[in-house]
C-alpha atoms as a PDB file:
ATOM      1  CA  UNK A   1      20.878  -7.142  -2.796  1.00  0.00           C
ATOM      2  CA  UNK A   2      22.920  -6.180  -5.770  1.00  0.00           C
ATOM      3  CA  UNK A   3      22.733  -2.642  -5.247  1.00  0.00           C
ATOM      4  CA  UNK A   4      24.191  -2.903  -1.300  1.00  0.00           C
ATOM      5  CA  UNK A   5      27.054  -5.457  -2.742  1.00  0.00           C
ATOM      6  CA  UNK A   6      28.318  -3.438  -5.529  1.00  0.00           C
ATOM      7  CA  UNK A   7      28.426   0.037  -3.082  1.00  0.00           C
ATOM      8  CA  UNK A   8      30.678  -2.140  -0.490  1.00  0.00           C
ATOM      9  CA  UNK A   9      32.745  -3.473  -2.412  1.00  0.00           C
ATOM     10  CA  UNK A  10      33.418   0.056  -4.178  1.00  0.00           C
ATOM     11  CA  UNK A  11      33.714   1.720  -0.591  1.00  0.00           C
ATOM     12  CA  UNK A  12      35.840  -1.274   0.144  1.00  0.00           C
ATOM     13  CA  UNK A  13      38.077  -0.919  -2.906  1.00  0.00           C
ATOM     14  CA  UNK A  14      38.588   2.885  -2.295  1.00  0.00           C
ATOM     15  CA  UNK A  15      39.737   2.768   1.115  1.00  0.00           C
ATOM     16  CA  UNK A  16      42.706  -0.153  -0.036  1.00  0.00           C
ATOM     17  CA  UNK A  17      43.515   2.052  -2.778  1.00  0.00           C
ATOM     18  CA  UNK A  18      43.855   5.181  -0.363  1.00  0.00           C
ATOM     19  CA  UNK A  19      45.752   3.212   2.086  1.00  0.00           C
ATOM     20  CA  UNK A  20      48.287   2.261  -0.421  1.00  0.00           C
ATOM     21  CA  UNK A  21      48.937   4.969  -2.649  1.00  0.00           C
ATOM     22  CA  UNK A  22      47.820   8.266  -1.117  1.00  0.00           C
ATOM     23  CA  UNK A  23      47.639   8.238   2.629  1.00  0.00           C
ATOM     24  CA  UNK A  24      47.407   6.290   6.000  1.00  0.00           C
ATOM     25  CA  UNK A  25      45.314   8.901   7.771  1.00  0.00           C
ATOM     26  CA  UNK A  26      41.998   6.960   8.566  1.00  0.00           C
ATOM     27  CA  UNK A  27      39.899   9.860   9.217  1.00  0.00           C
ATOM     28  CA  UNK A  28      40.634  10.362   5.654  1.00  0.00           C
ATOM     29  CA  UNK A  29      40.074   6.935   4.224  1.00  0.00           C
ATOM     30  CA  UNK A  30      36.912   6.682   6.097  1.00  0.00           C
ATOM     31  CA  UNK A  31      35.291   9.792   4.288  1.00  0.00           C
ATOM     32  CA  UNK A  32      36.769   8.803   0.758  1.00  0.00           C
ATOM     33  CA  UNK A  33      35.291   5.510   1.330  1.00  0.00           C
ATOM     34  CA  UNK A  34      31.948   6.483   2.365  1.00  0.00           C
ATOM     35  CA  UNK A  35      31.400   8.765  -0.409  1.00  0.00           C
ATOM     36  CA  UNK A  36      32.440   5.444  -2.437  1.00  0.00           C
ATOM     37  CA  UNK A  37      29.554   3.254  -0.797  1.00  0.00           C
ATOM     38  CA  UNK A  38      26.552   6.378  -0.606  1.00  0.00           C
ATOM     39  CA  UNK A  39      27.004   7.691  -4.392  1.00  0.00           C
ATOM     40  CA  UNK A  40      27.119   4.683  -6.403  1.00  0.00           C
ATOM     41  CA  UNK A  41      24.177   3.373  -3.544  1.00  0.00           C
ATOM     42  CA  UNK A  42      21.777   6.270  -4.713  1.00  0.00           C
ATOM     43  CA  UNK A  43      22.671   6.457  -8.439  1.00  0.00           C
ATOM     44  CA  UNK A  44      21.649   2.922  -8.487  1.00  0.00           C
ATOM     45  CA  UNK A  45      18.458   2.897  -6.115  1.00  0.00           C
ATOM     46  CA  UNK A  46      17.057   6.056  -8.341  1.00  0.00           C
ATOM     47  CA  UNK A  47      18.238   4.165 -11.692  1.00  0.00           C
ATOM     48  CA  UNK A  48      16.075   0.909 -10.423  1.00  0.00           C
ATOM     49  CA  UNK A  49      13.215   3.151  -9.041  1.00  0.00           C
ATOM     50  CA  UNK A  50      12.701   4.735 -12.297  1.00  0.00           C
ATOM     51  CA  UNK A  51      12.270   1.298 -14.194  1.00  0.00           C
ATOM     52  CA  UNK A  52       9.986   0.305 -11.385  1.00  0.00           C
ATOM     53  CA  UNK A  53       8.045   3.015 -11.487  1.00  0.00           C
ATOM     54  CA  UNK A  54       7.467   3.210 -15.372  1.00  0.00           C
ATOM     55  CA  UNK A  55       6.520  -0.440 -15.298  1.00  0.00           C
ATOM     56  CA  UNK A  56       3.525   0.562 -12.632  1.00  0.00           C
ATOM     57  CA  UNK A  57       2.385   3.504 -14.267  1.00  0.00           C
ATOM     58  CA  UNK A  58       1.853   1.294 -17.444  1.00  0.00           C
ATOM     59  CA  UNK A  59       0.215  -1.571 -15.744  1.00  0.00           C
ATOM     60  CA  UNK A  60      -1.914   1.056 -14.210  1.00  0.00           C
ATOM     61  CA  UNK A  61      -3.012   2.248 -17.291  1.00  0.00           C
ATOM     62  CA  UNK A  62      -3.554  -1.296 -18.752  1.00  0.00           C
ATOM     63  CA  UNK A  63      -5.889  -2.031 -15.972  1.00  0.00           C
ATOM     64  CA  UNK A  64      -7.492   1.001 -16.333  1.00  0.00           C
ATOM     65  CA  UNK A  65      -8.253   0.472 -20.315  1.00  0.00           C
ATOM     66  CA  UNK A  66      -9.838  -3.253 -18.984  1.00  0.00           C
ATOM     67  CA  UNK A  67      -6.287  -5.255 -19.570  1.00  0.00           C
ATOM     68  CA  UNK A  68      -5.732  -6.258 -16.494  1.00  0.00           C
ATOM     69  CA  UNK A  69      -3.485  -9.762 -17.278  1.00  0.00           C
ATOM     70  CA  UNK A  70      -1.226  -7.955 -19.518  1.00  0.00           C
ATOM     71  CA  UNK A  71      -0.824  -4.984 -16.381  1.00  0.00           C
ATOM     72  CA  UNK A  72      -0.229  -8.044 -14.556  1.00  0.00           C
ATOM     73  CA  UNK A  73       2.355  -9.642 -16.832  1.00  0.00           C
ATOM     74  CA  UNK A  74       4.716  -6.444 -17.040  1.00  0.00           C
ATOM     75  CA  UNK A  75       4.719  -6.015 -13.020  1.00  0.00           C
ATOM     76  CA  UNK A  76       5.607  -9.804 -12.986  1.00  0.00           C
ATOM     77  CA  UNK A  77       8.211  -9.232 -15.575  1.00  0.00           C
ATOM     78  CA  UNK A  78       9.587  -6.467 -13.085  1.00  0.00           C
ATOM     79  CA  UNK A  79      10.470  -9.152  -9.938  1.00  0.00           C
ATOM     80  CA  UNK A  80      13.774  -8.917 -11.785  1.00  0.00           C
ATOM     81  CA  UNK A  81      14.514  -5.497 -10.461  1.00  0.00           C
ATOM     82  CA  UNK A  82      13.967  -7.536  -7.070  1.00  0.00           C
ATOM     83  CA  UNK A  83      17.773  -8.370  -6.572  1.00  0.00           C
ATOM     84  CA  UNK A  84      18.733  -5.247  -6.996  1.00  0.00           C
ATOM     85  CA  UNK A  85      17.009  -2.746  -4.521  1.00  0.00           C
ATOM     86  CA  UNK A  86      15.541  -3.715  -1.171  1.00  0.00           C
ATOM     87  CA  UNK A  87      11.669  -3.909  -0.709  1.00  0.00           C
ATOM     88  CA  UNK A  88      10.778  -3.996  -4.667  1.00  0.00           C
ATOM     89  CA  UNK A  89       9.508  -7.311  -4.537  1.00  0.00           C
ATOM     90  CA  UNK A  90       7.266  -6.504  -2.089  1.00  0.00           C
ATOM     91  CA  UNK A  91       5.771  -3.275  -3.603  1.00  0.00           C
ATOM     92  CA  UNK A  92       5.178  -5.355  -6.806  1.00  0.00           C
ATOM     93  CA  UNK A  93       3.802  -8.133  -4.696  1.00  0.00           C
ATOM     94  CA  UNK A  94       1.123  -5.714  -3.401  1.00  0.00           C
ATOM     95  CA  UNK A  95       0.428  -3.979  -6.790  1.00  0.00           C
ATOM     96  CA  UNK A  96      -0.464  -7.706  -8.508  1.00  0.00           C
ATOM     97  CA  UNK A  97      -2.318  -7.922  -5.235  1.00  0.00           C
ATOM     98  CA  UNK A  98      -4.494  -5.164  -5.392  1.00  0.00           C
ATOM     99  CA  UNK A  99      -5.446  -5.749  -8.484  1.00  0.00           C
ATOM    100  CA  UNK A 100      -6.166  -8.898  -8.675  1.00  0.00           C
ATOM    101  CA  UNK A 101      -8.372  -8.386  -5.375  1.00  0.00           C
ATOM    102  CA  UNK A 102     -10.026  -5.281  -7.698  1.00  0.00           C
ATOM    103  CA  UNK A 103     -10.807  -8.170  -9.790  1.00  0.00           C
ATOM    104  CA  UNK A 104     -12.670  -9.959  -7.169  1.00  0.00           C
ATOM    105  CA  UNK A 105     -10.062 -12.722  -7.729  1.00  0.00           C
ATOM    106  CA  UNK A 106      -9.742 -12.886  -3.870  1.00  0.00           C
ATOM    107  CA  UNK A 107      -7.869 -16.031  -3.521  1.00  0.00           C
ATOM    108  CA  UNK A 108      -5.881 -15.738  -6.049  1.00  0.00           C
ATOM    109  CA  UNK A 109      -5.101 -12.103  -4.893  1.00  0.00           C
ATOM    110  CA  UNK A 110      -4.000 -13.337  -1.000  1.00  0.00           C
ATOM    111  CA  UNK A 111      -0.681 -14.615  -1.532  1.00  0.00           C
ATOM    112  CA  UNK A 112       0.251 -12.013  -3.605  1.00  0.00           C
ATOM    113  CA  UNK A 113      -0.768  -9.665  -0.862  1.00  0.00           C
ATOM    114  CA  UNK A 114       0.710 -11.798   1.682  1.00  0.00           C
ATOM    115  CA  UNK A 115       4.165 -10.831   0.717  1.00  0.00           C
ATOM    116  CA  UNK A 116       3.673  -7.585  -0.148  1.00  0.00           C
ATOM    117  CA  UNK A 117       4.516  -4.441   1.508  1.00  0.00           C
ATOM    118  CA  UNK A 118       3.686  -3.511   4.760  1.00  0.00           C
ATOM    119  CA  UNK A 119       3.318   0.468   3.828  1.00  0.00           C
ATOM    120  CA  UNK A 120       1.404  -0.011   1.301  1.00  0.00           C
ATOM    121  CA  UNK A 121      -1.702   0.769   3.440  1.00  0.00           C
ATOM    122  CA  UNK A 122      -4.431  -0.460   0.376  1.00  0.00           C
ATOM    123  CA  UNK A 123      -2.828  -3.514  -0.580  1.00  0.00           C
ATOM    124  CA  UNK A 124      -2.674  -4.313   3.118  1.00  0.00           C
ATOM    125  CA  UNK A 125      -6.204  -3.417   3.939  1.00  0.00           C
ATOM    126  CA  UNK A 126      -7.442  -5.570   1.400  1.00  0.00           C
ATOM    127  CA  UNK A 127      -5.395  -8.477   2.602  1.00  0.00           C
ATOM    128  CA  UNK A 128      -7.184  -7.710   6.358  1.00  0.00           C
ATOM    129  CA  UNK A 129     -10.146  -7.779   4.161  1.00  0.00           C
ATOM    130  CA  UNK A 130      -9.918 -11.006   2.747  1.00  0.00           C
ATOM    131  CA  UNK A 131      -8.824 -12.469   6.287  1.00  0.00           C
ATOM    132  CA  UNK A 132     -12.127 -11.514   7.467  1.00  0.00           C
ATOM    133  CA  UNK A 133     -14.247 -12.957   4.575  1.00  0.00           C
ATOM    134  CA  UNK A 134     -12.379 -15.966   5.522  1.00  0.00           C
ATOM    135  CA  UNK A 135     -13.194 -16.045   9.213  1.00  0.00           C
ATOM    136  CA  UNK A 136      -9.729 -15.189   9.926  1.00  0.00           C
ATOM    137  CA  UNK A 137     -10.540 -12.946  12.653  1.00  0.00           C
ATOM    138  CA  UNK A 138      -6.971 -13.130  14.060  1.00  0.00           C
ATOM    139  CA  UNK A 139      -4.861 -12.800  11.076  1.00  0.00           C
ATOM    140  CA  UNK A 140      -7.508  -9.828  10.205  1.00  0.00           C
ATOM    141  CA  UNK A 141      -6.658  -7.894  13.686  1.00  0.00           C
ATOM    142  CA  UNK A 142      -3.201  -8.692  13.105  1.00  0.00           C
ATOM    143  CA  UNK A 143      -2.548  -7.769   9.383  1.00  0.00           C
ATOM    144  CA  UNK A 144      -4.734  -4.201  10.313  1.00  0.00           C
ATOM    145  CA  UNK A 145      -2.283  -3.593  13.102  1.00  0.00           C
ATOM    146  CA  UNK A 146       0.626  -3.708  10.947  1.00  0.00           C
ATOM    147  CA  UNK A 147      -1.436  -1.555   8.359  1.00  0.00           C
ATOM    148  CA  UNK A 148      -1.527   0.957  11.308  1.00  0.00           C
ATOM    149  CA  UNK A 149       1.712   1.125  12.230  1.00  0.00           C
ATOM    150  CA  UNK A 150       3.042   1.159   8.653  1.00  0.00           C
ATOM    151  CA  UNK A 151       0.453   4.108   7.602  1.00  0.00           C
ATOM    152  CA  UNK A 152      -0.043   6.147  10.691  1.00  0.00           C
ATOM    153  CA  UNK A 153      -2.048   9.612   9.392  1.00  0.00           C
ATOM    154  CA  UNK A 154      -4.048   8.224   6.752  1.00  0.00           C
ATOM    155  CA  UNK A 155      -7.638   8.383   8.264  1.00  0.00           C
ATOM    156  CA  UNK A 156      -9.230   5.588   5.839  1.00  0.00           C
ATOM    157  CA  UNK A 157      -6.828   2.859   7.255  1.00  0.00           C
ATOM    158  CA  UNK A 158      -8.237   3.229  10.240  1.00  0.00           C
ATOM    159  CA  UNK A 159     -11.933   3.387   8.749  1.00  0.00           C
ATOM    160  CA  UNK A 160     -11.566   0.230   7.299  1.00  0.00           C
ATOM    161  CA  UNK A 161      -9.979  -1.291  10.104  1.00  0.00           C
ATOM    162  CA  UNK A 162     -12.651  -0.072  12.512  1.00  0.00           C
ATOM    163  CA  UNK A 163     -15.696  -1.476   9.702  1.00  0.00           C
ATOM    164  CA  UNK A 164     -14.091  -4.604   9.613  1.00  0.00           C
ATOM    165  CA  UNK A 165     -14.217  -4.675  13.494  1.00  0.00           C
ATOM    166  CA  UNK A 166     -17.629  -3.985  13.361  1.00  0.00           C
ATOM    167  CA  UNK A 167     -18.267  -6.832  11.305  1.00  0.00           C
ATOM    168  CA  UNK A 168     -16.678  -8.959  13.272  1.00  0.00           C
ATOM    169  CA  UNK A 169     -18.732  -7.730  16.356  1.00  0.00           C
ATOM    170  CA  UNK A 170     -16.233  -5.867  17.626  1.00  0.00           C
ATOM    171  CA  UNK A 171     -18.018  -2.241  18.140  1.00  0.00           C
ATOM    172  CA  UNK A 172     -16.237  -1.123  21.094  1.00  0.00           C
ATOM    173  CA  UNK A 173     -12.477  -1.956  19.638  1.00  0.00           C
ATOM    174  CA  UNK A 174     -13.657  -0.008  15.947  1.00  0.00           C
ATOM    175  CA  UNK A 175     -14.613   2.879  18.519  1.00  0.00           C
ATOM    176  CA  UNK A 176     -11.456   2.512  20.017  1.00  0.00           C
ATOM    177  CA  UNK A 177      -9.474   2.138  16.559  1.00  0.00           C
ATOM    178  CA  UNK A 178     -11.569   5.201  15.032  1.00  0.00           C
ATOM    179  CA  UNK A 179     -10.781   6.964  17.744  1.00  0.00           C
ATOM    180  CA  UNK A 180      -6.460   6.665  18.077  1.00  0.00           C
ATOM    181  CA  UNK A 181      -6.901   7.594  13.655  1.00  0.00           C
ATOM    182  CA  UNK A 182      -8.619  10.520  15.219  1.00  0.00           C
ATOM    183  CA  UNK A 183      -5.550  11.294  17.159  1.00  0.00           C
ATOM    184  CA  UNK A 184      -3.000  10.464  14.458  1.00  0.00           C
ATOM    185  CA  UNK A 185      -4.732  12.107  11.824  1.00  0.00           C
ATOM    186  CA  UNK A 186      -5.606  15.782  12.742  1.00  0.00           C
ATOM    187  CA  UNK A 187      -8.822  15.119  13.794  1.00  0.00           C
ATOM    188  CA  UNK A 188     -10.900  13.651  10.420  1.00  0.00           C
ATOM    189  CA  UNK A 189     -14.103  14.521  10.318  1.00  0.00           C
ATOM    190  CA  UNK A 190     -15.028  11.256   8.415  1.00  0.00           C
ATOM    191  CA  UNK A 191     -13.596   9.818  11.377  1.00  0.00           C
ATOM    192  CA  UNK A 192     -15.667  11.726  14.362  1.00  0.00           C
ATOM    193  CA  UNK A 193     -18.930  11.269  12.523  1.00  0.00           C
ATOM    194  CA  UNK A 194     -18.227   7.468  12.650  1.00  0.00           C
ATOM    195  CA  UNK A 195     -17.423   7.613  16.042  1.00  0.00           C
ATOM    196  CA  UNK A 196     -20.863   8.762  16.903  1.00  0.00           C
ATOM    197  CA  UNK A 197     -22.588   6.259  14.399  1.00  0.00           C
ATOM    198  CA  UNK A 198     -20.929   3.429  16.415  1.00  0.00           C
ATOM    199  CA  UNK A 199     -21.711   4.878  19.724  1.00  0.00           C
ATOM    200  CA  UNK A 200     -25.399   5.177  18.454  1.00  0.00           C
ATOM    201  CA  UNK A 201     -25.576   1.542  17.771  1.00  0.00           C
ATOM    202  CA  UNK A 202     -25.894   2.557  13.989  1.00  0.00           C
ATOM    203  CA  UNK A 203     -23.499   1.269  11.002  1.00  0.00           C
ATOM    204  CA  UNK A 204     -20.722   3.177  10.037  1.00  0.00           C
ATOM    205  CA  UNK A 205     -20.982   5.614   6.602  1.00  0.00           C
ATOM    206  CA  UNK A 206     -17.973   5.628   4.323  1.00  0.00           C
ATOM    207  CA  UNK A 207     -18.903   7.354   1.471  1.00  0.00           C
ATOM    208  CA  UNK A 208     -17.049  10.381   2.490  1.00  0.00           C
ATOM    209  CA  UNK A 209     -14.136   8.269   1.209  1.00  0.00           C
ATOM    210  CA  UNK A 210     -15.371   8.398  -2.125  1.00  0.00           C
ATOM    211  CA  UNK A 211     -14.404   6.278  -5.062  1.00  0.00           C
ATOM    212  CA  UNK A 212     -11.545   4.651  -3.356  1.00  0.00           C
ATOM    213  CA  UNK A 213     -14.121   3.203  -1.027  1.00  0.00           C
ATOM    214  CA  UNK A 214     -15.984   0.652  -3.362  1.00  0.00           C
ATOM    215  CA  UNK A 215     -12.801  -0.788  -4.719  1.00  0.00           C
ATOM    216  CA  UNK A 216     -12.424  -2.351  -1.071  1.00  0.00           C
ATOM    217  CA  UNK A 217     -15.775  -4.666  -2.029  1.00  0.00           C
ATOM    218  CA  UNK A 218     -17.498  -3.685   1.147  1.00  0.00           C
ATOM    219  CA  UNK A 219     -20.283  -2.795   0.132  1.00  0.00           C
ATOM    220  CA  UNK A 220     -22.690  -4.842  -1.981  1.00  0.00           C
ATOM    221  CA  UNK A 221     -22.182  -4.332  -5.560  1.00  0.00           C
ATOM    222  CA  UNK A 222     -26.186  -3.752  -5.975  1.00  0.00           C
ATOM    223  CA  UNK A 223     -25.598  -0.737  -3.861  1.00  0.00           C
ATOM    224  CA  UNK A 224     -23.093   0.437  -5.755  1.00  0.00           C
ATOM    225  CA  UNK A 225     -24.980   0.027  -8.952  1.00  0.00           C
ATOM    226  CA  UNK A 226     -27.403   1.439  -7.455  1.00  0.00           C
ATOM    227  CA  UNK A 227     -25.747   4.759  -6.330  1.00  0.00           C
ATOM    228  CA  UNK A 228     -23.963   4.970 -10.033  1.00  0.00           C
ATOM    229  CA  UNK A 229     -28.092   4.894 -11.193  1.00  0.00           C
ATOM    230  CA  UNK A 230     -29.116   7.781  -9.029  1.00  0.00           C
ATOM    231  CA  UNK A 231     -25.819   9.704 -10.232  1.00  0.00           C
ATOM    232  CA  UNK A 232     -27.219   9.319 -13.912  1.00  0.00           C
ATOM    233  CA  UNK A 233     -30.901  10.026 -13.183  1.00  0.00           C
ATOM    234  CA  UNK A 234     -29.783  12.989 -11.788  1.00  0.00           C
ATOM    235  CA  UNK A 235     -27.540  14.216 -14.714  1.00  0.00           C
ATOM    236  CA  UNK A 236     -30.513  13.037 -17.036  1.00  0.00           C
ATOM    237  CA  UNK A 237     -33.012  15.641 -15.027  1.00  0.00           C
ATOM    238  CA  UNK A 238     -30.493  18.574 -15.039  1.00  0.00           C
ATOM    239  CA  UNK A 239     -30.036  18.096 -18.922  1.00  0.00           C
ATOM    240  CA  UNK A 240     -33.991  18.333 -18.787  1.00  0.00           C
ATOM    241  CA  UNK A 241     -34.098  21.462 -17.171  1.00  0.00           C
END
């Protein structure tokens, strides 16, 4: 990492030059030199961070304005930024991830996802998704845990986590699951009333989540069409009236 290199060998080059030609007093050197390592260290993270994050708030809007591969091609363009500040390969891993898995390009969207970061909670849901459309049961449980741990208050994490479990026939370990996000995330509602679907034997609801829901794919997309038809009947009638 560029960034880490460049700091040391600043910090390093301050405390020889402060040894040499002002003073011998290490207390001294040591603070001189650590300055020398933590301000060129930040002015560089926040000059990379900057460029990073104007290159995902344009692909955003590509994708949003249906141009996805050219979204795509700027966040791969932006790997370059990789050698210079730790983990930003893996956040654009898991950006080209997510939306290629938006895409329903699910296999091309796994490796992608694969390497991508661990707290981004959505990109790693949908690689826990994919495991399970796979059959990968174990790689499912196991990319959801680290989901967990990574994300550890947001209540939909451990929604999707607990509907996957269900899936997989796994009722009592999605109660279990719903009910530790319960802890962690000052008591969801979204998260209680699931709790009770489960231990009704009925399915769990997550339309509380909203939009951000249906980009997950868990749901059919002939129910989703089908709640977007209601929505405009509905606007149709109050014109009506």
């Amino acid at each position: 990492m560029l960034n880490m290199i460049i700091s040391l060998a600043l910090s390093a080059l301050s405390a020889a030059l402060m040894v040499k030609f002002v003073t011998d007093n290490m207390l001294i050197v040591v603070a001189v030199s650590t300055v020398f390592f933590f301000v060129p260290f930040i002015l560089i993270s926040r000059i990379v961070m900057k460029k990073l994050e104007a290159v995902m708030v344009a692909a955003q809007r590509d994708v949003q304005a249906n141009r996805a591969e050219k979204g795509i091609s700027s966040l791969k363009a932006a790997f370059k930024y990789g050698a210079w500040q730790i983990y930003t390969k893996q956040q654009i891993n898991s950006q080209i991830g997510s939306i290629l898995y938006m895409k329903r390009d699910f296999n091309e969207a796994v490796p992608y996802l694969e390497k991508g970061f661990v707290r981004n909670w959505v990109g790693m849901a949908m690689l826990g998704i994919a495991y399970m459309k796979k059959n990968k049961t174990g790689k499912m449980i196991a990319t959801f845990n680290k989901a967990v741990s990574g994300t550890r208050k947001e209540p939909m994490i451990y929604a999707l986590y607990a509907f996957c479990l269900d899936k997989v026939g796994e009722r009592q370990k999605a109660i279990g699951i719903l009910q530790k996000g319960l802890k962690k995330s000052s008591k969801d509602e979204r998260l209680q009333e699931n709790i009770e679907l489960l231990q009704a034997g009925k399915k769990m609801k997550m339309k509380a989540f909203g939009d951000m829901w249906y980009q997950f794919h868990l749901e059919k997309p002939g129910a989703i069409i089908k709640k977007q038809t209601k929505m405009m009947t509905g606007r149709r009638k109050q014109v009506v009236r």
